[in-house]
Protein backbone atom coordinates (compact mmCIF):
# COMPACT_ATOMS: atom_id res chain seq x y z
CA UNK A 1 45.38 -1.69 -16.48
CA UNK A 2 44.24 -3.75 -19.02
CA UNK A 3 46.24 -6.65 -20.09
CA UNK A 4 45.86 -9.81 -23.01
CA UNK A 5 48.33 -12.57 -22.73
CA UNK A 6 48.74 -14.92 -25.36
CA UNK A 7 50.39 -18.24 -24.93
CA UNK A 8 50.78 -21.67 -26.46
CA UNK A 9 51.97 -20.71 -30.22
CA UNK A 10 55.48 -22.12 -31.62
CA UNK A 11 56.39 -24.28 -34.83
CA UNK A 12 54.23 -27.35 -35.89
CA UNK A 13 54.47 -29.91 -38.66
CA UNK A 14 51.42 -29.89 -41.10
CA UNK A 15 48.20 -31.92 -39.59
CA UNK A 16 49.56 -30.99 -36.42
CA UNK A 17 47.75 -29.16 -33.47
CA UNK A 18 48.32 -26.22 -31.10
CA UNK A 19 46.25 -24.57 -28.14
CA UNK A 20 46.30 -20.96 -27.82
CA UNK A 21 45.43 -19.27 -24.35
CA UNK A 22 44.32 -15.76 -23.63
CA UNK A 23 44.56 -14.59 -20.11
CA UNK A 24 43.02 -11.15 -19.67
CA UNK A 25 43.26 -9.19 -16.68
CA UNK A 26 41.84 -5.28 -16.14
CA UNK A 27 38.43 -5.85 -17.10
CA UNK A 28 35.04 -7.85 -16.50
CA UNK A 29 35.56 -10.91 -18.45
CA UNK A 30 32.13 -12.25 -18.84
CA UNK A 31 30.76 -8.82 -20.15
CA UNK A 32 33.21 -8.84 -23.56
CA UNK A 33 33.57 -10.99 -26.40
CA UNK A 34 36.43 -12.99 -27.27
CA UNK A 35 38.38 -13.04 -30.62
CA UNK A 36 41.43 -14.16 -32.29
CA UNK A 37 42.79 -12.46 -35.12
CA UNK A 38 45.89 -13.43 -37.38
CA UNK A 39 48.25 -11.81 -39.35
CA UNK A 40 50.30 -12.96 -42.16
CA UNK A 41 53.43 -11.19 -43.44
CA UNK A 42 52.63 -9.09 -46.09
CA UNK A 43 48.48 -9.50 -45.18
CA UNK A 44 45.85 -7.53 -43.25
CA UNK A 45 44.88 -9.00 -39.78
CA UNK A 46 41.53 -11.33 -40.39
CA UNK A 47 38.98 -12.67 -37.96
CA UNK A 48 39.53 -16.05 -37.40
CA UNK A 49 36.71 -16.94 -34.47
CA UNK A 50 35.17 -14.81 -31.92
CA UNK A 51 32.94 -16.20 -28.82
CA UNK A 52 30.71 -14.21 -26.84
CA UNK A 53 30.38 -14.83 -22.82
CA UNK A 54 26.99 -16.53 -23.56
CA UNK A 55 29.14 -19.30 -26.13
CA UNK A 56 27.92 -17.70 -29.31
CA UNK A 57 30.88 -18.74 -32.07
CA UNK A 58 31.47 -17.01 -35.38
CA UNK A 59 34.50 -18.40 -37.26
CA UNK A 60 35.87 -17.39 -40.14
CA UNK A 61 35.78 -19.87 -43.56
CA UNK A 62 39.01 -20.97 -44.06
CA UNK A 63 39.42 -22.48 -40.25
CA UNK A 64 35.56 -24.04 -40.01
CA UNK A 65 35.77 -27.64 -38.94
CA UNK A 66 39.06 -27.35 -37.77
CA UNK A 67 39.16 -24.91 -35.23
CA UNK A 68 37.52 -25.03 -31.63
CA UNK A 69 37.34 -21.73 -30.14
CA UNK A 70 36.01 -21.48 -25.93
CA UNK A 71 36.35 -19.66 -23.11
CA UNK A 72 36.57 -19.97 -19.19
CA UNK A 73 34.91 -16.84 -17.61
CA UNK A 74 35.92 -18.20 -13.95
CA UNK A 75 39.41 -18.15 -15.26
CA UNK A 76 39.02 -14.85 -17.08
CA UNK A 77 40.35 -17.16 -20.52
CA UNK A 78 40.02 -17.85 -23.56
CA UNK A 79 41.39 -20.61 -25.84
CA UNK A 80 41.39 -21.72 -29.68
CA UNK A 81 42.20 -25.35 -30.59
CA UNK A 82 43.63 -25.51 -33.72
CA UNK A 83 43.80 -28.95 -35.19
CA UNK A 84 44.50 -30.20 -39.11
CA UNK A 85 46.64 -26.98 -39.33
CA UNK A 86 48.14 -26.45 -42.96
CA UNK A 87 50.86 -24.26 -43.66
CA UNK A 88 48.36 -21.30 -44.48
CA UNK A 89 47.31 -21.00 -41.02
CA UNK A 90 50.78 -19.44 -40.36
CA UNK A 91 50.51 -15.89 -38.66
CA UNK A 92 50.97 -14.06 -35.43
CA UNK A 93 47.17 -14.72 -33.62
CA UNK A 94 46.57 -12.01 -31.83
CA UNK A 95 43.48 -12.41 -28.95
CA UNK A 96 41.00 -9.29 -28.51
CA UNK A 97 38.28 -8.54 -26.15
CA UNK A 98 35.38 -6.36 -26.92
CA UNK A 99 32.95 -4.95 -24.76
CA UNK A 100 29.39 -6.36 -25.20
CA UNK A 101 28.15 -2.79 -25.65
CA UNK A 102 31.34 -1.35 -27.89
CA UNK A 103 33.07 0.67 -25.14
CA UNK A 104 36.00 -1.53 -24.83
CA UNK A 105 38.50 -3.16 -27.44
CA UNK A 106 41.54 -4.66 -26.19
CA UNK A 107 44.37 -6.59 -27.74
CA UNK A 108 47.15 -8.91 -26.59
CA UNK A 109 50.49 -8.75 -28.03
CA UNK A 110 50.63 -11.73 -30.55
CA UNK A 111 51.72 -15.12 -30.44
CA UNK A 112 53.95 -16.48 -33.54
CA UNK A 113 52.17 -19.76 -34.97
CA UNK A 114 54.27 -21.64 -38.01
CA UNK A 115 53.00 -24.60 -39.92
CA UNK A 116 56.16 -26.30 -41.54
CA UNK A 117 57.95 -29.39 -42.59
């Protein structure tokens, strides 16, 4: 069974940071690309950075120069570093894994991040 654990969101001030892990389980790692997604109340779910095994990054505008995203395949992880956040960046992040060659696509359950005074 397949399985995406999310960790490390909770409530931080503005300019603050926060590390979010992705443990996956259930599948070969290395052979799927990493993502994290958000979702605002009220918004669709956006891309926010994906990595593939080989440590290709895409990120998505609004988070450029601000957010690291990596990934352990010996630890079957992945991570986002999220520093300078602003109160925008508030959302559930949700972590996905795709399969290399589009025959798997796997999501955790969300982790809450909020960016407040």
């Amino acid at each position: 069974q397949v399985q995406l654990v999310e960790s490390g969101g909770g409530l931080v001030q503005p300019g603050g940071s926060l590390r979010l892990s992705c443990a996956a389980s259930g599948i070969i790692f290395k052979f799927y690309v990493m993502g994290w997604y958000r979702q605002a109340p009220g918004k669709q779910r956006e891309l926010v950075a994906t990595i593939t095994s080989g440590g290709s990054r895409v990120y998505a505008d609004s988070v450029k120069g601000r957010f690291t995203n990596s990934r352990d395949n010996a630890k079957n992880t992945g991570y986002v570093q999220m520093n300078s956040l602003k109160p925008e960046d508030t959302a559930v992040y949700y972590c996905n894994a795709l399969h290399r060659d589009g025959s798997g696509d796997y999501w955790g359950q969300g982790t809450q991040v909020t960016v407040s005074s």
